[in-house]
C-alpha atoms as a PDB file:
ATOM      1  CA  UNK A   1       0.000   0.000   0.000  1.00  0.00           C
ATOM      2  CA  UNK A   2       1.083   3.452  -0.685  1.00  0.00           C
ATOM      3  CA  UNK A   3       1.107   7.273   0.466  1.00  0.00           C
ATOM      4  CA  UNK A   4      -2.801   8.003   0.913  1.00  0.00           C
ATOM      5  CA  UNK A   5      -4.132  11.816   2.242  1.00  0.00           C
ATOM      6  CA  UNK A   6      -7.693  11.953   3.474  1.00  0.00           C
ATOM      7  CA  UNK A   7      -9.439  14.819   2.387  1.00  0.00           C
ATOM      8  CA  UNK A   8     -10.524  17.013   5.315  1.00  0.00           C
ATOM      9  CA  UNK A   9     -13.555  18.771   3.327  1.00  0.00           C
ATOM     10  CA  UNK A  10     -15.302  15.567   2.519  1.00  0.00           C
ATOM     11  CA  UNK A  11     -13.441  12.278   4.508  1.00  0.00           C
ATOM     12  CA  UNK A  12     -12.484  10.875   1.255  1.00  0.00           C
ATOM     13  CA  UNK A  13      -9.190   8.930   1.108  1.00  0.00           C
ATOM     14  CA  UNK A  14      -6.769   9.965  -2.024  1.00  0.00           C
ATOM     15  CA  UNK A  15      -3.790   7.523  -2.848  1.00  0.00           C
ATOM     16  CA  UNK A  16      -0.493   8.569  -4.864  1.00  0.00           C
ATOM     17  CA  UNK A  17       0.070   7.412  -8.305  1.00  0.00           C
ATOM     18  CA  UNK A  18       3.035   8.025 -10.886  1.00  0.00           C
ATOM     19  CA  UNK A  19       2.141   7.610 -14.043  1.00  0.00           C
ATOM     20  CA  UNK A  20       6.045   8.891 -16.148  1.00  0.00           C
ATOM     21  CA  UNK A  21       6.641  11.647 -14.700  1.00  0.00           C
ATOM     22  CA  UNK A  22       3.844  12.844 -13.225  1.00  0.00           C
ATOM     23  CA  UNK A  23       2.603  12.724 -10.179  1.00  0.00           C
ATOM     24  CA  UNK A  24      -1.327  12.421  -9.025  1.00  0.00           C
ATOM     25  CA  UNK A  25      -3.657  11.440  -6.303  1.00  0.00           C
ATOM     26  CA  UNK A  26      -6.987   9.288  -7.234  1.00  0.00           C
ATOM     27  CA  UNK A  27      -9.222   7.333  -4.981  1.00  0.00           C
ATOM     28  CA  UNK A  28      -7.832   3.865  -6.067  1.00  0.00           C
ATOM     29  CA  UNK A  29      -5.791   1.685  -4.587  1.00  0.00           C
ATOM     30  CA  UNK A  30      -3.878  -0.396  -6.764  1.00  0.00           C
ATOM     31  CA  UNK A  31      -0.758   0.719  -7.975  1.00  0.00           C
ATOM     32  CA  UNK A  32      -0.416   3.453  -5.600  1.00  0.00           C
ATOM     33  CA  UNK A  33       3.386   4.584  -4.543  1.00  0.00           C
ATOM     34  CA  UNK A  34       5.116   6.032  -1.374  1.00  0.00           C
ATOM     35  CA  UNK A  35       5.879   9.747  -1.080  1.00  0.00           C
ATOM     36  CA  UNK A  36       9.200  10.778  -2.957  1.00  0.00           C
ATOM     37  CA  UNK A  37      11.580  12.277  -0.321  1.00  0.00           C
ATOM     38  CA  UNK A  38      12.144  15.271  -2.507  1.00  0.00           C
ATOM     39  CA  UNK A  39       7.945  16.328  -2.325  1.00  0.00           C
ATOM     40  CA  UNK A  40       5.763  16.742   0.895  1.00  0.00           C
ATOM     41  CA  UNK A  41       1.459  17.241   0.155  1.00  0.00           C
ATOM     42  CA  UNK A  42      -0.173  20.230   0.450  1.00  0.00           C
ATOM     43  CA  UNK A  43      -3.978  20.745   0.309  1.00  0.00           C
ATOM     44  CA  UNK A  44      -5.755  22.787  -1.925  1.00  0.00           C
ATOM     45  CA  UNK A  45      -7.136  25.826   0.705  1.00  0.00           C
ATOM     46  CA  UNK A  46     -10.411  26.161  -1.687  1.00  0.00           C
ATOM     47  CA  UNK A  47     -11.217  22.273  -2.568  1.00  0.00           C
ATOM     48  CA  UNK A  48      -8.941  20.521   0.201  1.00  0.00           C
ATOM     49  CA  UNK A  49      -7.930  17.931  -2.667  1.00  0.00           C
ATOM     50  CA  UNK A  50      -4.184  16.769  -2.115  1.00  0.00           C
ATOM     51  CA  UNK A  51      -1.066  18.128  -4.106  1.00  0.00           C
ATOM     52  CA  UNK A  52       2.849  17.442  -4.281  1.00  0.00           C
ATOM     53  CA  UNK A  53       5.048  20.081  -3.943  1.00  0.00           C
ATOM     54  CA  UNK A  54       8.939  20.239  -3.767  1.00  0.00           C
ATOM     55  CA  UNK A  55      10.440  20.879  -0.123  1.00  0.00           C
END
């Protein structure tokens, strides 16, 4: 199992995908990776979905 965020707007668990190189968060399971050291997750203030962003 990988890196999953739980949204705090609606309770709704997001897990972390890589799909090349990008990087996104969906609400399936399979497939899903661990946080890259070089990125921590940041919520968007106005829908509360998760992002990535480089420390």
């Amino acid at each position: 199992m990988g890196y999953s965020q739980i949204n705090k707007k609606n309770g709704k668990i997001y897990y972390l995908h890589k799909k090349g190189h990008l990087f996104f968060f969906s609400g399936d399971e399979k497939e899903s990776i661990d946080l890259p050291d070089k990125y921590k997750v940041i919520e968007n203030s106005k829908t509360g979905l998760p992002m990535l962003k480089k420390k």
